[in-house]
C-alpha atoms as a PDB file:
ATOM      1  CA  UNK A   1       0.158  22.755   2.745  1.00  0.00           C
ATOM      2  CA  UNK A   2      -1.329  23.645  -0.265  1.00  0.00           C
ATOM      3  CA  UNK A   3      -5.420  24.050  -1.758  1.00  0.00           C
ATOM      4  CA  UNK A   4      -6.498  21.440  -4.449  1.00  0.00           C
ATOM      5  CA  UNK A   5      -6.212  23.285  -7.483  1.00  0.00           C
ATOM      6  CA  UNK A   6      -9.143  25.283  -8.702  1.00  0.00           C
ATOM      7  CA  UNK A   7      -9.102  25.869 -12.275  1.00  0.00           C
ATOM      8  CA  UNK A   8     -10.658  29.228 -13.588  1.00  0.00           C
ATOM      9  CA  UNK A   9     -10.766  28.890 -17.141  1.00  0.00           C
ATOM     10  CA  UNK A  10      -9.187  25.975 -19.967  1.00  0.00           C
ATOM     11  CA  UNK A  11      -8.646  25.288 -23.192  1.00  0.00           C
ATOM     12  CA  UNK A  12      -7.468  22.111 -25.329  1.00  0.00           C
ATOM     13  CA  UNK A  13      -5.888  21.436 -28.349  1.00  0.00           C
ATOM     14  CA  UNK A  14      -5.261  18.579 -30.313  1.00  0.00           C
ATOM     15  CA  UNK A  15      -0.872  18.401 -30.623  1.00  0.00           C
ATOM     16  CA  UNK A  16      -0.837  17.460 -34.735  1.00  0.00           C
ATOM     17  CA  UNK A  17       1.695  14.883 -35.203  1.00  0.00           C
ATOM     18  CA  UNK A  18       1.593  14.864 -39.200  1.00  0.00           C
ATOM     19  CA  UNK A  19       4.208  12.115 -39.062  1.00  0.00           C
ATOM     20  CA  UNK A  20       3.027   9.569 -36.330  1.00  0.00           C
ATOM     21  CA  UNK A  21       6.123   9.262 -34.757  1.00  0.00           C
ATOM     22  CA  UNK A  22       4.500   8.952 -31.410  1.00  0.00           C
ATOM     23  CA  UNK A  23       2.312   6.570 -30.171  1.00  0.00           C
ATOM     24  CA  UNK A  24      -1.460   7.751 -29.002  1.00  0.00           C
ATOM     25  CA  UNK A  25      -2.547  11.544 -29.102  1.00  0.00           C
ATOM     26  CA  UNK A  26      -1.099  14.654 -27.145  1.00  0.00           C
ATOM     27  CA  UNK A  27      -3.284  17.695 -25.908  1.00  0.00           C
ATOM     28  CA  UNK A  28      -2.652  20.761 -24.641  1.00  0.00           C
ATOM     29  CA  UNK A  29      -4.402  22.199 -22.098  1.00  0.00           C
ATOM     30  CA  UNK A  30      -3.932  25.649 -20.494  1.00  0.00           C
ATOM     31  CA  UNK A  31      -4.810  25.992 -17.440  1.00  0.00           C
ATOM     32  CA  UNK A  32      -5.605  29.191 -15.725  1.00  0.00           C
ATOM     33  CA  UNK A  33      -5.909  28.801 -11.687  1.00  0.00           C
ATOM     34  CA  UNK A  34      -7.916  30.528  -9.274  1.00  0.00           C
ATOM     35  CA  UNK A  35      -5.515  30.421  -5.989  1.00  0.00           C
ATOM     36  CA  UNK A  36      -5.482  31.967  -2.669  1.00  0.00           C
ATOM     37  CA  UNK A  37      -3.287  34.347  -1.475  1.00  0.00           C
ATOM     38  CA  UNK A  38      -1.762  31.740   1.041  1.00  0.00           C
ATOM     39  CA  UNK A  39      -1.363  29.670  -1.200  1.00  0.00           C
ATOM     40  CA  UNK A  40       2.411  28.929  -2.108  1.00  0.00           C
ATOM     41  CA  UNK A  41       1.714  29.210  -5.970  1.00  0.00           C
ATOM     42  CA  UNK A  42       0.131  32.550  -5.448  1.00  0.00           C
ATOM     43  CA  UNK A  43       1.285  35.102  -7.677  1.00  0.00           C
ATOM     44  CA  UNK A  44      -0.426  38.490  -8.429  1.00  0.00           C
ATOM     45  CA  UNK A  45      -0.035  37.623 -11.970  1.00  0.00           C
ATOM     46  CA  UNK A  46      -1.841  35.157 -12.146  1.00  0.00           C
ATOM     47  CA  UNK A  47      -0.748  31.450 -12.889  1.00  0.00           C
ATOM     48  CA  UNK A  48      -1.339  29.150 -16.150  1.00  0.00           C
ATOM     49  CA  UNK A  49      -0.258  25.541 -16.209  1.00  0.00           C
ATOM     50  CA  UNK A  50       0.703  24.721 -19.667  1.00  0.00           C
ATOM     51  CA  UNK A  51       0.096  20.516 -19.651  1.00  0.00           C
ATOM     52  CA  UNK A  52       1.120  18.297 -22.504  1.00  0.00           C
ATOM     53  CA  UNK A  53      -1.762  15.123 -21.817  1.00  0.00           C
ATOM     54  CA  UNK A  54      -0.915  11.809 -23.555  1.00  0.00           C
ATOM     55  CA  UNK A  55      -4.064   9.403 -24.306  1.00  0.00           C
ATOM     56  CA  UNK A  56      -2.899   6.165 -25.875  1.00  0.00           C
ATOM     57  CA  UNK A  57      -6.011   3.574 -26.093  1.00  0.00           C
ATOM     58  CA  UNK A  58      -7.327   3.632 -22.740  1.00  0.00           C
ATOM     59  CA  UNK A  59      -4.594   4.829 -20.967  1.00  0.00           C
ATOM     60  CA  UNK A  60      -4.153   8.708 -20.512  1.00  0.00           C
ATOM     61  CA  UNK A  61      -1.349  10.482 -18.220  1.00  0.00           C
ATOM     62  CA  UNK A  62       0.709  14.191 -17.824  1.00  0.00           C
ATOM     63  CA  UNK A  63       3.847  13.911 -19.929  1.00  0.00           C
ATOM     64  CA  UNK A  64       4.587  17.199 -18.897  1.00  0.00           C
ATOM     65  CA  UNK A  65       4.115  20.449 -17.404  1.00  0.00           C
ATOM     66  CA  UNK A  66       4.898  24.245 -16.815  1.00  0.00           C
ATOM     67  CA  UNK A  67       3.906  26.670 -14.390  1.00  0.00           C
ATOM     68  CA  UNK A  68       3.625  29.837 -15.791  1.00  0.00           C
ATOM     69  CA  UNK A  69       2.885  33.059 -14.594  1.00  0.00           C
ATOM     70  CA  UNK A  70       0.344  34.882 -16.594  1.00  0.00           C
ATOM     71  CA  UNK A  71       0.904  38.588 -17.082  1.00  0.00           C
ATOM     72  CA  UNK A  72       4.815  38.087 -17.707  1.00  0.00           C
ATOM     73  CA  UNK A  73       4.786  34.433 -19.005  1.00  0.00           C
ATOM     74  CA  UNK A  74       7.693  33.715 -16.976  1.00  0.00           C
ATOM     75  CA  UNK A  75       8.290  30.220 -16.377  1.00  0.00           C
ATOM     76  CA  UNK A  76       8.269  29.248 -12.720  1.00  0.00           C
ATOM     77  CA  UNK A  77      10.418  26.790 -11.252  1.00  0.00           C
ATOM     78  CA  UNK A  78       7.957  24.892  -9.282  1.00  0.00           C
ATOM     79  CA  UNK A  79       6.584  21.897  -9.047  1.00  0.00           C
ATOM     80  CA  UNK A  80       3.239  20.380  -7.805  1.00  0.00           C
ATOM     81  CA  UNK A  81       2.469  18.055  -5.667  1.00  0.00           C
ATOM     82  CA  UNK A  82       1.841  14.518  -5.989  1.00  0.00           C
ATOM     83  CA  UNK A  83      -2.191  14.720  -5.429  1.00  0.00           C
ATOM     84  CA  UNK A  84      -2.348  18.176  -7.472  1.00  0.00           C
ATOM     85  CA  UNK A  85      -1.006  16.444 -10.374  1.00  0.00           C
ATOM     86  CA  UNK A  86      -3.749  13.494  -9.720  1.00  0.00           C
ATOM     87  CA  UNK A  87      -6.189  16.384  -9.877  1.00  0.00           C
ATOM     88  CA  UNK A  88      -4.908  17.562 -13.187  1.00  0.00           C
ATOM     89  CA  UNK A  89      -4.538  14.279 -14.461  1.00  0.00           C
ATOM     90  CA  UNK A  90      -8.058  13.838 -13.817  1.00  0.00           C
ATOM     91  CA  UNK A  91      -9.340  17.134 -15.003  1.00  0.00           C
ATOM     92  CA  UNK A  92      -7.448  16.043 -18.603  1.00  0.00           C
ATOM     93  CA  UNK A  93      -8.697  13.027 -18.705  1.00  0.00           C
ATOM     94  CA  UNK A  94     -12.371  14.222 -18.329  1.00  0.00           C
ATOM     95  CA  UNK A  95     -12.068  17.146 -21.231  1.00  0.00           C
ATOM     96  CA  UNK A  96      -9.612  16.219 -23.200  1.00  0.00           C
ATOM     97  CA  UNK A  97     -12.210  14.922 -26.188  1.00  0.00           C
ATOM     98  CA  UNK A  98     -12.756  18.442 -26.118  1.00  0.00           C
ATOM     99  CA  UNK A  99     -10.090  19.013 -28.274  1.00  0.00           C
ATOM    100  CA  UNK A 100     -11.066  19.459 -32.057  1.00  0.00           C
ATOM    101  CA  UNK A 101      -9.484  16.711 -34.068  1.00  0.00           C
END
């Protein structure tokens, strides 16, 4: 069983796609997690998510993700589960007109 995800700290970026070959705007987030030791993500670390978040009109979702851990940036073969990505998907979709266009 694992926590909802607690994010510590985030930032976003608007992906430049100079030629428009895709349809709506990407953003990047990274995503740096607060976890608990019991928690089966836990590393000592630390863990990023690196998130690529597609908004095209109304419509925003994850294309895709990577767990990363922080101090080695090792890419960790995990993935989350169903209602963790909901809660990222959600997180995006509230900040990502953060991003700087």
């Amino acid at each position: 069983m694992t926590s909802m995800l607690t994010i510590a700290e985030y930032s976003v970026e608007l992906v430049k796609d100079p030629f428009q070959i895709l349809s709506g705007k990407r953003y990047e987030f990274l995503l740096d997690l607060e976890l608990d030791e019991d928690d089966e993500l836990y590393s000592v670390q630390g863990i990023t998510i690196k998130l690529v978040y597609k908004v095209d009109g109304e419509e925003g979702a994850i294309v895709n993700y990577d767990l990363i851990e922080k101090s080695t940036e090792r890419y960790l073969d995990l993935d989350l589960e169903a209602e963790e990505e909901e809660a990222l998907a959600a997180f995006c979709k509230e900040h990502y007109n953060e991003a700087e266009e």
